[in-house]
N, C-alpha and C. Protein backbone atom coordinates (compact mmCIF):
# COMPACT_ATOMS: atom_id res chain seq x y z
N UNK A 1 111.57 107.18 111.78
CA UNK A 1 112.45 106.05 111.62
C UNK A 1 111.72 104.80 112.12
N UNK A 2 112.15 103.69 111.14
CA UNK A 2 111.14 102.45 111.80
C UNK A 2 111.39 101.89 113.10
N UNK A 3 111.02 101.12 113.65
CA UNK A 3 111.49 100.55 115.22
C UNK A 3 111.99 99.28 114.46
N UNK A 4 112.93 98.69 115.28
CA UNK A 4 113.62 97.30 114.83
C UNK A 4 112.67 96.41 114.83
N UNK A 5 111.77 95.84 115.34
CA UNK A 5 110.64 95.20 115.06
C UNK A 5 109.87 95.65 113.81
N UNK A 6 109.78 96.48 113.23
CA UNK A 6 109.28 96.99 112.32
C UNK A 6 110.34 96.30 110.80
N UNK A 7 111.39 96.55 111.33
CA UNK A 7 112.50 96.18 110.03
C UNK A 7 112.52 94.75 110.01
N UNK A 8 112.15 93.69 111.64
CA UNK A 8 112.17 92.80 111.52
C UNK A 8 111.22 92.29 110.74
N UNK A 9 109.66 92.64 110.97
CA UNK A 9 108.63 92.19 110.23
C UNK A 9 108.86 92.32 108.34
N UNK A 10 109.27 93.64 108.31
CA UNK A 10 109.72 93.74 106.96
C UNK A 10 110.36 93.09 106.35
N UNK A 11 111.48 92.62 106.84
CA UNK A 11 112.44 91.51 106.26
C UNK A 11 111.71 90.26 106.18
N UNK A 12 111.44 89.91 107.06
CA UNK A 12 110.44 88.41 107.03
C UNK A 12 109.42 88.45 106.22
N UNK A 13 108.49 89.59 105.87
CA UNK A 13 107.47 89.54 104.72
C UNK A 13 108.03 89.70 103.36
N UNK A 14 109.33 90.24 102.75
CA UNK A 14 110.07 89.98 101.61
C UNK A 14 110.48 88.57 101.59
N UNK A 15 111.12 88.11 102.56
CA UNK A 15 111.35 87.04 102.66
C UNK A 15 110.39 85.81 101.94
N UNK A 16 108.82 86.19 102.39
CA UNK A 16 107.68 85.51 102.37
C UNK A 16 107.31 85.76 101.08
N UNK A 17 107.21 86.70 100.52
CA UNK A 17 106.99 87.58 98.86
C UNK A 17 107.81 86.89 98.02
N UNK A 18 109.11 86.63 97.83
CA UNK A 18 109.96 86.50 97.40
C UNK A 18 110.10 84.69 97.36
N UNK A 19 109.77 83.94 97.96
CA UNK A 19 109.88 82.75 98.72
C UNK A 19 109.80 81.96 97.20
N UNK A 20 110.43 80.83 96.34
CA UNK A 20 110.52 80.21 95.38
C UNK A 20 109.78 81.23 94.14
N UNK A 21 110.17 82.16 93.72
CA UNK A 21 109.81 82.82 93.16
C UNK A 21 111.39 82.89 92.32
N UNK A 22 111.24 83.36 91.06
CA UNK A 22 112.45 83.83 90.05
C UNK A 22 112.37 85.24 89.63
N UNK A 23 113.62 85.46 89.96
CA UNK A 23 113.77 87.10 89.08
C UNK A 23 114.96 87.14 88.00
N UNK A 24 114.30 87.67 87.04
CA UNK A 24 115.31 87.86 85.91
C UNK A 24 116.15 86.50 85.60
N UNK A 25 115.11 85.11 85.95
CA UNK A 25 116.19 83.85 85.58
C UNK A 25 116.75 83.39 86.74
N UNK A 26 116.79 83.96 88.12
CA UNK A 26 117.32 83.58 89.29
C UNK A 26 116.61 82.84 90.27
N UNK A 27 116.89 81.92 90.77
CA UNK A 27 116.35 81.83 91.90
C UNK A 27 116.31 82.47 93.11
N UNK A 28 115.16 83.11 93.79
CA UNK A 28 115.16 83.95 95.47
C UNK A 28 115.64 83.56 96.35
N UNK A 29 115.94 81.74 96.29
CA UNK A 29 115.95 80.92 97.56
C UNK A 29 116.96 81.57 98.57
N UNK A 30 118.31 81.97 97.75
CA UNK A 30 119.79 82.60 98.28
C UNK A 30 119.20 83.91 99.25
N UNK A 31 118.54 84.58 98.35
CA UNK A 31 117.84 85.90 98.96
C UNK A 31 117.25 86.06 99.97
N UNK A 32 116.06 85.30 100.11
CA UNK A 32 114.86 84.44 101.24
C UNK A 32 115.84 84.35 102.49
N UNK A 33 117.27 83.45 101.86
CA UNK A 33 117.69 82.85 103.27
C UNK A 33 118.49 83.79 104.20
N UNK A 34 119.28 85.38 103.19
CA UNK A 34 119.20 85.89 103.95
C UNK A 34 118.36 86.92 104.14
N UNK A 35 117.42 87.24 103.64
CA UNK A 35 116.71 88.07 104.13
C UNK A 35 116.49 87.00 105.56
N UNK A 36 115.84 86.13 106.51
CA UNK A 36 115.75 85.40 107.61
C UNK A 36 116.68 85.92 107.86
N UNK A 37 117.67 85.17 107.41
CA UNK A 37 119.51 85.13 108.68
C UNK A 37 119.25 86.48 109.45
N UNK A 38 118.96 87.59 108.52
CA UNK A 38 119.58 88.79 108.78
C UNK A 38 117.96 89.38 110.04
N UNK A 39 116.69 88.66 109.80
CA UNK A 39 115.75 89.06 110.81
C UNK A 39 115.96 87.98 112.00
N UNK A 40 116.17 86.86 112.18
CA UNK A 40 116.71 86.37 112.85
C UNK A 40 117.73 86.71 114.02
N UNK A 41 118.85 87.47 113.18
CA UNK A 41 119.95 88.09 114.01
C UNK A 41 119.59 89.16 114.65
N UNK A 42 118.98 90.11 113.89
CA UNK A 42 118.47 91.43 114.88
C UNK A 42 117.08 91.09 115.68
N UNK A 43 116.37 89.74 115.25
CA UNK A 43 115.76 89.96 116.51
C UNK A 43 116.56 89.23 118.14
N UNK A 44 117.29 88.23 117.29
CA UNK A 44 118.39 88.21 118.78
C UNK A 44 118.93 89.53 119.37
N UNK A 45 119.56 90.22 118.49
CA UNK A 45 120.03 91.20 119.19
C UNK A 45 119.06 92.26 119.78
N UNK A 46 118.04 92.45 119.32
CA UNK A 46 117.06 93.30 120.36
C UNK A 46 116.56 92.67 121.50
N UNK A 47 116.26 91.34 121.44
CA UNK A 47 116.44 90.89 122.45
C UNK A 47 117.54 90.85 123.81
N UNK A 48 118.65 90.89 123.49
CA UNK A 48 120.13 90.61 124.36
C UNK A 48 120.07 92.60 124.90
N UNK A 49 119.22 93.16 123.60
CA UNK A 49 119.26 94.61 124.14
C UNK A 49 118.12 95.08 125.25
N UNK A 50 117.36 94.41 124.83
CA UNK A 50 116.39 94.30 126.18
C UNK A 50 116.54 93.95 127.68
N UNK A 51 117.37 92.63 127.34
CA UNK A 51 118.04 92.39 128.58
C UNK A 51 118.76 93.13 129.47
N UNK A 52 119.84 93.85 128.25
CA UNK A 52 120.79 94.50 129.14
C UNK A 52 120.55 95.88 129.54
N UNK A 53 119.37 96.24 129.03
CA UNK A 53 118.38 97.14 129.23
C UNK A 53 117.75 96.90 130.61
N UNK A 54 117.88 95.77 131.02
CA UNK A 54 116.97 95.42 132.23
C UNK A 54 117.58 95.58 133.21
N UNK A 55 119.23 94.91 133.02
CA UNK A 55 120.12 95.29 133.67
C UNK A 55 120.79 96.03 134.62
N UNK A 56 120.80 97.10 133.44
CA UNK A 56 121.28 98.26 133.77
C UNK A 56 119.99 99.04 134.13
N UNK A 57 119.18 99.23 133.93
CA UNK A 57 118.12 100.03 134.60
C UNK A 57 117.52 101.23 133.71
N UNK A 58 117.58 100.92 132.06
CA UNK A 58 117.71 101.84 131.28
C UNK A 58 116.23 101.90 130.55
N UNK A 59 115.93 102.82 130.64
CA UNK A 59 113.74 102.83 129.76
C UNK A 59 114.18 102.65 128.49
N UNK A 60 113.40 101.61 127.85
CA UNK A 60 113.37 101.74 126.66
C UNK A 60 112.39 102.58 126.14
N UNK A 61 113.09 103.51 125.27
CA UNK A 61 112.45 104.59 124.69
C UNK A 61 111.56 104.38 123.20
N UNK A 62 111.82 103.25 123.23
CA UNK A 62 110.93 102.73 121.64
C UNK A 62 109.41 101.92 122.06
N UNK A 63 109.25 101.63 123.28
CA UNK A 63 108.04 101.08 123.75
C UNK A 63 107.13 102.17 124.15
């Protein structure tokens, strides 16, 4: 299974692939923005999970 950093990078390089490009007559731009939104958000949230990881006193098992 990938690590969330892994899905993050992934999303952001479609993102990058995809970037003013047309499919089938469409524009990507809609796509692009969320493919971001959506790496954006989970890297906040792995972050806030790290934290509370620190917190609480818990090993992260993905490092």
């Amino acid at each position: 299974m990938p690590s969330s950093r892994e899905i993050i990078n992934d999303l952001r390089a479609q993102a990058r692939a995809l970037d003013g490009r047309h499919v089938a007559g469409s524009m990507m731009d809609g796509v692009c923005r969320s493919l971001r939104r959506g790496a954006d958000e989970l890297d906040r949230l792995l972050v806030e999970l790290d934290m509370l990881r620190d917190y609480a006193e818990i090993p992260d098992s993905s490092k």
